[in-house]
N, C-alpha and C. Protein backbone atom coordinates (compact mmCIF):
# COMPACT_ATOMS: atom_id res chain seq x y z
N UNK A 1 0.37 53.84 -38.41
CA UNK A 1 -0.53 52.73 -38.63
C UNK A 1 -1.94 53.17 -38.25
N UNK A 2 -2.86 52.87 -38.89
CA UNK A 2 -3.97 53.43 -38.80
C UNK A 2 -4.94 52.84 -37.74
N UNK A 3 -5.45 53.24 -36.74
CA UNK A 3 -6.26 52.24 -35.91
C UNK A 3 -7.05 51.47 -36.21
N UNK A 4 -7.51 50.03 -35.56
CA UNK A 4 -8.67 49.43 -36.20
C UNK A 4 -9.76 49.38 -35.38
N UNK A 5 -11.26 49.41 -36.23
CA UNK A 5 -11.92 49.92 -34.93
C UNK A 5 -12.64 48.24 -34.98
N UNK A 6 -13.17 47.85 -33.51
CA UNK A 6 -13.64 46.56 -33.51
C UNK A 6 -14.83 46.23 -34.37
N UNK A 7 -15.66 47.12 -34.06
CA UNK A 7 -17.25 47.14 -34.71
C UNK A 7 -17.04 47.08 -36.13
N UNK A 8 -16.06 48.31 -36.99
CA UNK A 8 -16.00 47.72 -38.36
C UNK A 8 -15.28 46.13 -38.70
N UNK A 9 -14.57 45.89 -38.34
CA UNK A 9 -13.88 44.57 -38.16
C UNK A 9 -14.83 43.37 -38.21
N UNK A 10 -15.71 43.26 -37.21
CA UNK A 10 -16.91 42.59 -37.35
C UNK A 10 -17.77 42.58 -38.35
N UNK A 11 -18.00 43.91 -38.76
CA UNK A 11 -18.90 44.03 -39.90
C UNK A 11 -18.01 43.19 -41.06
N UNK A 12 -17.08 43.57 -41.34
CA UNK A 12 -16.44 42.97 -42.46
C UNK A 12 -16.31 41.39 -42.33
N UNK A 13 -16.10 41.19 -41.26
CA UNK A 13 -16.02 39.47 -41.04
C UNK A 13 -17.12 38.72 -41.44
N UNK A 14 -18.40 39.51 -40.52
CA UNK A 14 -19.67 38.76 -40.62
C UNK A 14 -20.04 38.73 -42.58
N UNK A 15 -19.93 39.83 -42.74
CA UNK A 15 -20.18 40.65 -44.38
C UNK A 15 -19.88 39.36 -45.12
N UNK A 16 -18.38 39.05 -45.36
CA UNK A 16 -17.57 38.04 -45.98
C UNK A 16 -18.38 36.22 -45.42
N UNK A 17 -18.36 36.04 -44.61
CA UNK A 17 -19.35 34.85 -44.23
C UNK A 17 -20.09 34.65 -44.92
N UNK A 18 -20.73 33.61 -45.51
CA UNK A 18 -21.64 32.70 -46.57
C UNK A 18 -22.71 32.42 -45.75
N UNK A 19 -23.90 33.15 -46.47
CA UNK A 19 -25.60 32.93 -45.49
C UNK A 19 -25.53 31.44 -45.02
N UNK A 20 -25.93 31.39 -43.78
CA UNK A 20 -26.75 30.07 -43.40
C UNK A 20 -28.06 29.51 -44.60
N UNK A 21 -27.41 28.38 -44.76
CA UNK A 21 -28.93 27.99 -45.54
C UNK A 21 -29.35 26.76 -44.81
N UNK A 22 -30.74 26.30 -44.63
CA UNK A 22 -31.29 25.21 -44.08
C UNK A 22 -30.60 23.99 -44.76
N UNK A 23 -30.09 22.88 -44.22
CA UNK A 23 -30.00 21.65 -44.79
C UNK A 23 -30.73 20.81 -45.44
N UNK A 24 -32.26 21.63 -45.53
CA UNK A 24 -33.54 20.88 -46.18
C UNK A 24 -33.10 21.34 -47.85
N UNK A 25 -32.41 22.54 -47.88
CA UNK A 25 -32.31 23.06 -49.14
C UNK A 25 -31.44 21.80 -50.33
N UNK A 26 -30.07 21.53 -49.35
CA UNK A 26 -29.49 20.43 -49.97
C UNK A 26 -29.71 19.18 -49.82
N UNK A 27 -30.33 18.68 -50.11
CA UNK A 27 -30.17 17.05 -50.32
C UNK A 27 -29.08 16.02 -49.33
N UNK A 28 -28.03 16.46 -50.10
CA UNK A 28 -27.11 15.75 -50.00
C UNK A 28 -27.09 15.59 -48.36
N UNK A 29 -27.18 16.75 -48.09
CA UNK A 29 -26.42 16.97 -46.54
C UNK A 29 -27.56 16.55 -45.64
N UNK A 30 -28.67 16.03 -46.08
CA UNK A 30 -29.43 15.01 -45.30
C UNK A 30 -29.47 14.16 -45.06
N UNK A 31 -28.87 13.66 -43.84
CA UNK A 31 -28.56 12.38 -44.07
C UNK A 31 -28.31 11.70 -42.41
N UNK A 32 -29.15 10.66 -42.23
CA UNK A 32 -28.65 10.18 -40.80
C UNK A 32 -27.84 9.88 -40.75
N UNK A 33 -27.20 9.37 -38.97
CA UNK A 33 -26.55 9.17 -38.32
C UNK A 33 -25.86 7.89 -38.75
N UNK A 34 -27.03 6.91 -37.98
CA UNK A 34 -27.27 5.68 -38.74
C UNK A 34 -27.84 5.34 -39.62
N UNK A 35 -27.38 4.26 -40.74
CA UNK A 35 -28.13 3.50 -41.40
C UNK A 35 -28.97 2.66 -41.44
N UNK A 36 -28.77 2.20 -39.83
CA UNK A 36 -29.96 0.88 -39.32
C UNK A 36 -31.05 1.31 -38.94
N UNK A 37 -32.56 0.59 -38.81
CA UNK A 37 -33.15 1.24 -38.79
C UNK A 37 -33.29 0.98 -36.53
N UNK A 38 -34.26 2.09 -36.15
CA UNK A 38 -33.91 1.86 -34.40
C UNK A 38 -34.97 1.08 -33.92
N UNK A 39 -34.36 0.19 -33.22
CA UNK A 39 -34.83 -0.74 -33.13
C UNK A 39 -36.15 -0.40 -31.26
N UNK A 40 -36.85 -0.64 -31.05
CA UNK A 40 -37.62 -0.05 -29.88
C UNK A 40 -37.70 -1.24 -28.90
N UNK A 41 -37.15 -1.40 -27.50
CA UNK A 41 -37.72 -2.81 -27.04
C UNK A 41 -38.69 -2.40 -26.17
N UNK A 42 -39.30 -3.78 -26.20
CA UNK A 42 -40.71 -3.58 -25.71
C UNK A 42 -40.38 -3.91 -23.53
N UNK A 43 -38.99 -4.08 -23.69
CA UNK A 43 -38.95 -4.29 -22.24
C UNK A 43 -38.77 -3.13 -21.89
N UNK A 44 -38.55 -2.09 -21.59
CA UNK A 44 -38.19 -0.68 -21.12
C UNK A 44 -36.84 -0.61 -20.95
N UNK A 45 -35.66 -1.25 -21.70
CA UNK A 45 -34.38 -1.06 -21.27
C UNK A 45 -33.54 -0.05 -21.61
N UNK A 46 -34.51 0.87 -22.13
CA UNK A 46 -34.11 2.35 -23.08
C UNK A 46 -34.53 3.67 -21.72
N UNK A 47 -35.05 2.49 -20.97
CA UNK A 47 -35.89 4.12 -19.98
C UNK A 47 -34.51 4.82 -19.10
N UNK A 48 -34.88 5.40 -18.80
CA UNK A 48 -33.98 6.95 -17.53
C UNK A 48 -33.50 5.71 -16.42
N UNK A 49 -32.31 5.45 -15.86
CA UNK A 49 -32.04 4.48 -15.10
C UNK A 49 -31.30 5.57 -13.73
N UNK A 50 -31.51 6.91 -13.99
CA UNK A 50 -30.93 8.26 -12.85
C UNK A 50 -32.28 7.59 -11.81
N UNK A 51 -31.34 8.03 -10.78
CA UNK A 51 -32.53 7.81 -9.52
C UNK A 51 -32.38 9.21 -8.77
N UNK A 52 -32.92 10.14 -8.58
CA UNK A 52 -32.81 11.52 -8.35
C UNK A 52 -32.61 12.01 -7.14
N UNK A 53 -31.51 12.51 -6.44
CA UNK A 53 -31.24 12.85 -5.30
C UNK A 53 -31.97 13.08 -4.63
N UNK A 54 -32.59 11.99 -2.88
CA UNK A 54 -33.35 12.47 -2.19
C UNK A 54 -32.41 12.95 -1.38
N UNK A 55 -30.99 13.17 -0.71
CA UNK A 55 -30.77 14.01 0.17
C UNK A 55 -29.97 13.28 1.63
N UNK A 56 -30.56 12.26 1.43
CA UNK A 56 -30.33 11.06 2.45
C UNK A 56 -28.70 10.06 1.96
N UNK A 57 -27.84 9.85 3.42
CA UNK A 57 -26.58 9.51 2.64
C UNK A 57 -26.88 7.86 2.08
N UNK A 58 -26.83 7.67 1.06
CA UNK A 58 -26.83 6.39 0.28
C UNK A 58 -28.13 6.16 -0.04
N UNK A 59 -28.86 7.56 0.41
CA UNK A 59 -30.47 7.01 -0.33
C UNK A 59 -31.49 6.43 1.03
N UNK A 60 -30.40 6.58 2.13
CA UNK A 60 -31.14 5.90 3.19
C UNK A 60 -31.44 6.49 4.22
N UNK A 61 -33.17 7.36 4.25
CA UNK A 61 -33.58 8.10 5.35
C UNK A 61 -32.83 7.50 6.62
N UNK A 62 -32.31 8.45 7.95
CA UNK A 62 -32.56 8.09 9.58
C UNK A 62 -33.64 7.36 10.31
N UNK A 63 -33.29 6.23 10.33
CA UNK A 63 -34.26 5.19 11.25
C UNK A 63 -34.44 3.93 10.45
N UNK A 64 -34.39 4.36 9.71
CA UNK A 64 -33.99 2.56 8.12
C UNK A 64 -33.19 1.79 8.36
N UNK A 65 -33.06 0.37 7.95
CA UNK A 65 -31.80 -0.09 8.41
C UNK A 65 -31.57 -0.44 6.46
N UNK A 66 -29.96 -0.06 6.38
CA UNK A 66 -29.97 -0.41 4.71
C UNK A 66 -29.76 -2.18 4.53
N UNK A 67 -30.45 -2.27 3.32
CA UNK A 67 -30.36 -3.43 2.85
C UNK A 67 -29.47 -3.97 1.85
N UNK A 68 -28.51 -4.70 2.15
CA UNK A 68 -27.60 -5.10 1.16
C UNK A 68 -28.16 -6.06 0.30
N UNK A 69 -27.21 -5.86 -0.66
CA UNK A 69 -28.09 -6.17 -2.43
C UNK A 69 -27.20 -7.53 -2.15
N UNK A 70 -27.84 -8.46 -3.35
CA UNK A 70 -26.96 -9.73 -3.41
C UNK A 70 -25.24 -9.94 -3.81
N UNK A 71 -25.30 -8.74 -4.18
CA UNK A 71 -23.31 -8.93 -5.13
C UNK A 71 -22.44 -8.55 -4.28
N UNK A 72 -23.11 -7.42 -3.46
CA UNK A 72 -22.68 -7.10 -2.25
C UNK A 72 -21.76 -8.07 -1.41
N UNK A 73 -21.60 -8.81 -0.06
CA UNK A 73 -21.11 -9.80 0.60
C UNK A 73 -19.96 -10.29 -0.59
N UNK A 74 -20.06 -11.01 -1.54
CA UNK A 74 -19.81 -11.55 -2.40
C UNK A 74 -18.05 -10.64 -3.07
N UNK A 75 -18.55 -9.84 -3.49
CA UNK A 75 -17.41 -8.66 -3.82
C UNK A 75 -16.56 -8.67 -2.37
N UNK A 76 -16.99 -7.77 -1.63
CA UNK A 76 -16.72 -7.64 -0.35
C UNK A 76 -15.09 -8.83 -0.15
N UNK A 77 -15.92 -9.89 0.51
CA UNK A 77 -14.99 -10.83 0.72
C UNK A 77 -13.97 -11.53 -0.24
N UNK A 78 -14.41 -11.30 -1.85
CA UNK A 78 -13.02 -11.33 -2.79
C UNK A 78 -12.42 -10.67 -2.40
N UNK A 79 -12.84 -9.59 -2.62
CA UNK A 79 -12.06 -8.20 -2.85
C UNK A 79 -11.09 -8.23 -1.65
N UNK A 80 -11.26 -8.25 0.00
CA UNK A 80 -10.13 -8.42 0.62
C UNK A 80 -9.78 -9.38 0.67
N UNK A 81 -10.21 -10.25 0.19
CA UNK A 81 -9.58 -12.32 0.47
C UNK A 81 -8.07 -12.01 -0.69
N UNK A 82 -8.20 -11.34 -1.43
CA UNK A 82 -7.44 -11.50 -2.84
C UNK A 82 -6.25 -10.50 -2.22
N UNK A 83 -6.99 -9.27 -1.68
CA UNK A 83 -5.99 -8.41 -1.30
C UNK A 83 -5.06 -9.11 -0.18
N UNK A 84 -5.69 -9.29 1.10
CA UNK A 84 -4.81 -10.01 1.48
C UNK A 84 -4.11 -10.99 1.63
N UNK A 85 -4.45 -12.03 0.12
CA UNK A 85 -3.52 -12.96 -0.28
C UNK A 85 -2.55 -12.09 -1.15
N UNK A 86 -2.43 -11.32 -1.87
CA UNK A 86 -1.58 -10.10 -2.41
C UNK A 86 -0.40 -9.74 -1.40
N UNK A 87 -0.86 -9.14 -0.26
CA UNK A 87 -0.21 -8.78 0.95
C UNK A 87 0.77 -10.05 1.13
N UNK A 88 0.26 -11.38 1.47
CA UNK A 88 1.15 -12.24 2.14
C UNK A 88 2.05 -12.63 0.42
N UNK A 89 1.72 -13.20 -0.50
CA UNK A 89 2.58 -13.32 -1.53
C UNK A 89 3.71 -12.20 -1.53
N UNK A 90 3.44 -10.69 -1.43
CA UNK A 90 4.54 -9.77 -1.85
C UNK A 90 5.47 -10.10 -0.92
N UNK A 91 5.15 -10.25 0.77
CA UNK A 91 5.88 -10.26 1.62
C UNK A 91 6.84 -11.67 1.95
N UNK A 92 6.40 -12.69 1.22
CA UNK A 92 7.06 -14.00 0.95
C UNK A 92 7.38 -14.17 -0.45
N UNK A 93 7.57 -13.31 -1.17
CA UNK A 93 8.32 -13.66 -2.70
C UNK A 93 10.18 -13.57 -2.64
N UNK A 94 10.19 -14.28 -3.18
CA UNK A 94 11.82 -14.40 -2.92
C UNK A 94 12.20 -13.16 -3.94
N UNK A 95 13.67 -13.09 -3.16
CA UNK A 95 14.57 -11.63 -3.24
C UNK A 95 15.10 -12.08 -4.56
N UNK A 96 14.81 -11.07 -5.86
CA UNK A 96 15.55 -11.52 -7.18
C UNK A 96 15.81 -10.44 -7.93
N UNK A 97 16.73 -8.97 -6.76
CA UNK A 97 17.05 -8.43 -7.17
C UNK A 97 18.72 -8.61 -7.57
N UNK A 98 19.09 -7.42 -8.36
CA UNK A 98 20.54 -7.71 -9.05
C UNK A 98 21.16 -7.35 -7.81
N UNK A 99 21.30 -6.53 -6.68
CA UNK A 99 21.94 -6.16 -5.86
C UNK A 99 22.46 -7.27 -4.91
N UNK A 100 21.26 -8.10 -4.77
CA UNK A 100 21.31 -9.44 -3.74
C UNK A 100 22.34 -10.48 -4.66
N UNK A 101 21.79 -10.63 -5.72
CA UNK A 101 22.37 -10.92 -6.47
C UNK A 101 23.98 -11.15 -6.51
N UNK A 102 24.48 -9.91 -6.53
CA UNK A 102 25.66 -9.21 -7.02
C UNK A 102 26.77 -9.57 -5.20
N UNK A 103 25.73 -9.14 -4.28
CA UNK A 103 26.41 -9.34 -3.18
C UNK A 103 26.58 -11.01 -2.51
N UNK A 104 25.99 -11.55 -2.84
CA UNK A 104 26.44 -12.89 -3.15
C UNK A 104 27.36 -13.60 -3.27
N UNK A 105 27.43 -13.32 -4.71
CA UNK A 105 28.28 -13.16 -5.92
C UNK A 105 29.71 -12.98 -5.41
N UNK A 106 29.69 -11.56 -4.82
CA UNK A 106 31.35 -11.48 -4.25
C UNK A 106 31.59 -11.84 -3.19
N UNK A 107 30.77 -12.33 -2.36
CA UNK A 107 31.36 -13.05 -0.86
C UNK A 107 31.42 -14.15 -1.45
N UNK A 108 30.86 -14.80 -2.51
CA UNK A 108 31.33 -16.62 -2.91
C UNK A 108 33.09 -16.34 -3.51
N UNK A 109 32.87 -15.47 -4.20
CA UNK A 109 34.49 -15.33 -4.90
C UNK A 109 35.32 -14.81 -3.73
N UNK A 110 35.37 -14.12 -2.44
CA UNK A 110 36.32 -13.34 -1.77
C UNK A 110 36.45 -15.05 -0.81
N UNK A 111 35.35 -15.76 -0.44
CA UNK A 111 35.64 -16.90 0.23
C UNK A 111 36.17 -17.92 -1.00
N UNK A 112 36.34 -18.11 -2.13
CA UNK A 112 37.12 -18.97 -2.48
C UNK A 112 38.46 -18.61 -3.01
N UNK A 113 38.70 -16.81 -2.89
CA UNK A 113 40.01 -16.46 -2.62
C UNK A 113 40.36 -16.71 -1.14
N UNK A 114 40.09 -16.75 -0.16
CA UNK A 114 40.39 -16.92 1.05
C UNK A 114 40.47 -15.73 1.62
N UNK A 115 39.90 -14.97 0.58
CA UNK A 115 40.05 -13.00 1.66
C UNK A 115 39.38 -13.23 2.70
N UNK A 116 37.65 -14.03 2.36
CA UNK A 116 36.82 -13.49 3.77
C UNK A 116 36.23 -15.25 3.89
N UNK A 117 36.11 -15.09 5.48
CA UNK A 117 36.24 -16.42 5.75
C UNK A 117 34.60 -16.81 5.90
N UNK A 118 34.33 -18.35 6.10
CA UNK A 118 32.84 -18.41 5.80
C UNK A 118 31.88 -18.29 7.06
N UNK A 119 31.03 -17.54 6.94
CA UNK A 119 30.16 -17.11 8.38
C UNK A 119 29.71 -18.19 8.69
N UNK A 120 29.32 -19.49 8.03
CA UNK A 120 28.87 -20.52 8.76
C UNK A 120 29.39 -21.45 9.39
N UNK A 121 30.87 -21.20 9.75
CA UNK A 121 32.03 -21.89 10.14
C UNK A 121 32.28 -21.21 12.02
N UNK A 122 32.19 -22.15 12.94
CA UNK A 122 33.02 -21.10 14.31
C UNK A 122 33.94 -21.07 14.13
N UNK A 123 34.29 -20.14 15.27
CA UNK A 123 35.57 -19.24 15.31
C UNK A 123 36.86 -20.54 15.66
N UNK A 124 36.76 -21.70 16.25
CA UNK A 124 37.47 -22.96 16.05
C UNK A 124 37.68 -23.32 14.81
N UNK A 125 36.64 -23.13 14.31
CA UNK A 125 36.97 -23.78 12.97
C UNK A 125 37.83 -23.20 12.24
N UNK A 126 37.44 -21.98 12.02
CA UNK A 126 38.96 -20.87 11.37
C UNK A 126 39.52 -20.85 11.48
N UNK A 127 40.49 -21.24 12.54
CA UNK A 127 41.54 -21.75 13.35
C UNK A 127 42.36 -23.46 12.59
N UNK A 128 41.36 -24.38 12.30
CA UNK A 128 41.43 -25.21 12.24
C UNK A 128 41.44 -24.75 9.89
N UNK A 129 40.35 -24.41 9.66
CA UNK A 129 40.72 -24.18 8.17
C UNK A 129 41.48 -23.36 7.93
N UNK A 130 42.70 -22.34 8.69
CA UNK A 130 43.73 -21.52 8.02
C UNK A 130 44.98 -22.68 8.64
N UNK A 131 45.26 -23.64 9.35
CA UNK A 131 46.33 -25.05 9.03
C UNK A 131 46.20 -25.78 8.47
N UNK A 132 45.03 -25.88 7.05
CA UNK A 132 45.31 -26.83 6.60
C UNK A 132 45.83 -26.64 5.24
């Protein structure tokens, strides 16, 4: 097998490639983005909204005291009021799994076979419901 050398390889690749031509040449392929035309507002809501790293943690030189913004407080106290109404709901939602379920289920049937006797009954009483 004959070796291939890289440099001719390239040549032939680039060779075979179709010149770049400017897009001014074709027509067609001029063509914006959009069709609308752009609209400019006169409030500045198009400007740079980056605020550029001074270095300071949160922006707030040593010896400043920071100032909380209005949404601030507001968030804050949803945000854990909700969570820890979350917390107390999960921990008081009733049990409605199949397992609870299921175990139930067979202590009602083993107590109305009379296999297992009923825990809410004393130990008199068992006594008293296996003579009758």
């Amino acid at each position: 097998m004959p070796l291939l050398h890289p440099s001719r390889c390239a040549q032939r690749v680039t060779a075979s490639l179709p010149s770049r031509t400017s897009a001014s040449t074709y027509p067609m392929f001029r063509r914006s983005i959009s069709s609308s035309q752009s609209l400019h507002s006169a409030s500045g809501s198009h400007e740079d909204h980056y605020d550029p790293p001074s270095g300071w943690l949160w922006g707030v030189p040593p010896g400043q005291k920071y100032q909380k913004e209005g949404w601030e407080n507001i968030w804050f106290w949803g945000f854990c009021g909700s969570l820890g109404l979350g917390v107390v709901a999960y921990a008081y939602k009733p049990d409605t799994s199949i397992q609870t379920w299921a175990l139930e289920e067979a202590r009602r049937r083993l107590e109305a076979e009379g296999i297992l006797t009923d825990p809410g009954l004393k130990k008199g009483d068992v006594k008293a419901q296996n003579t009758e």
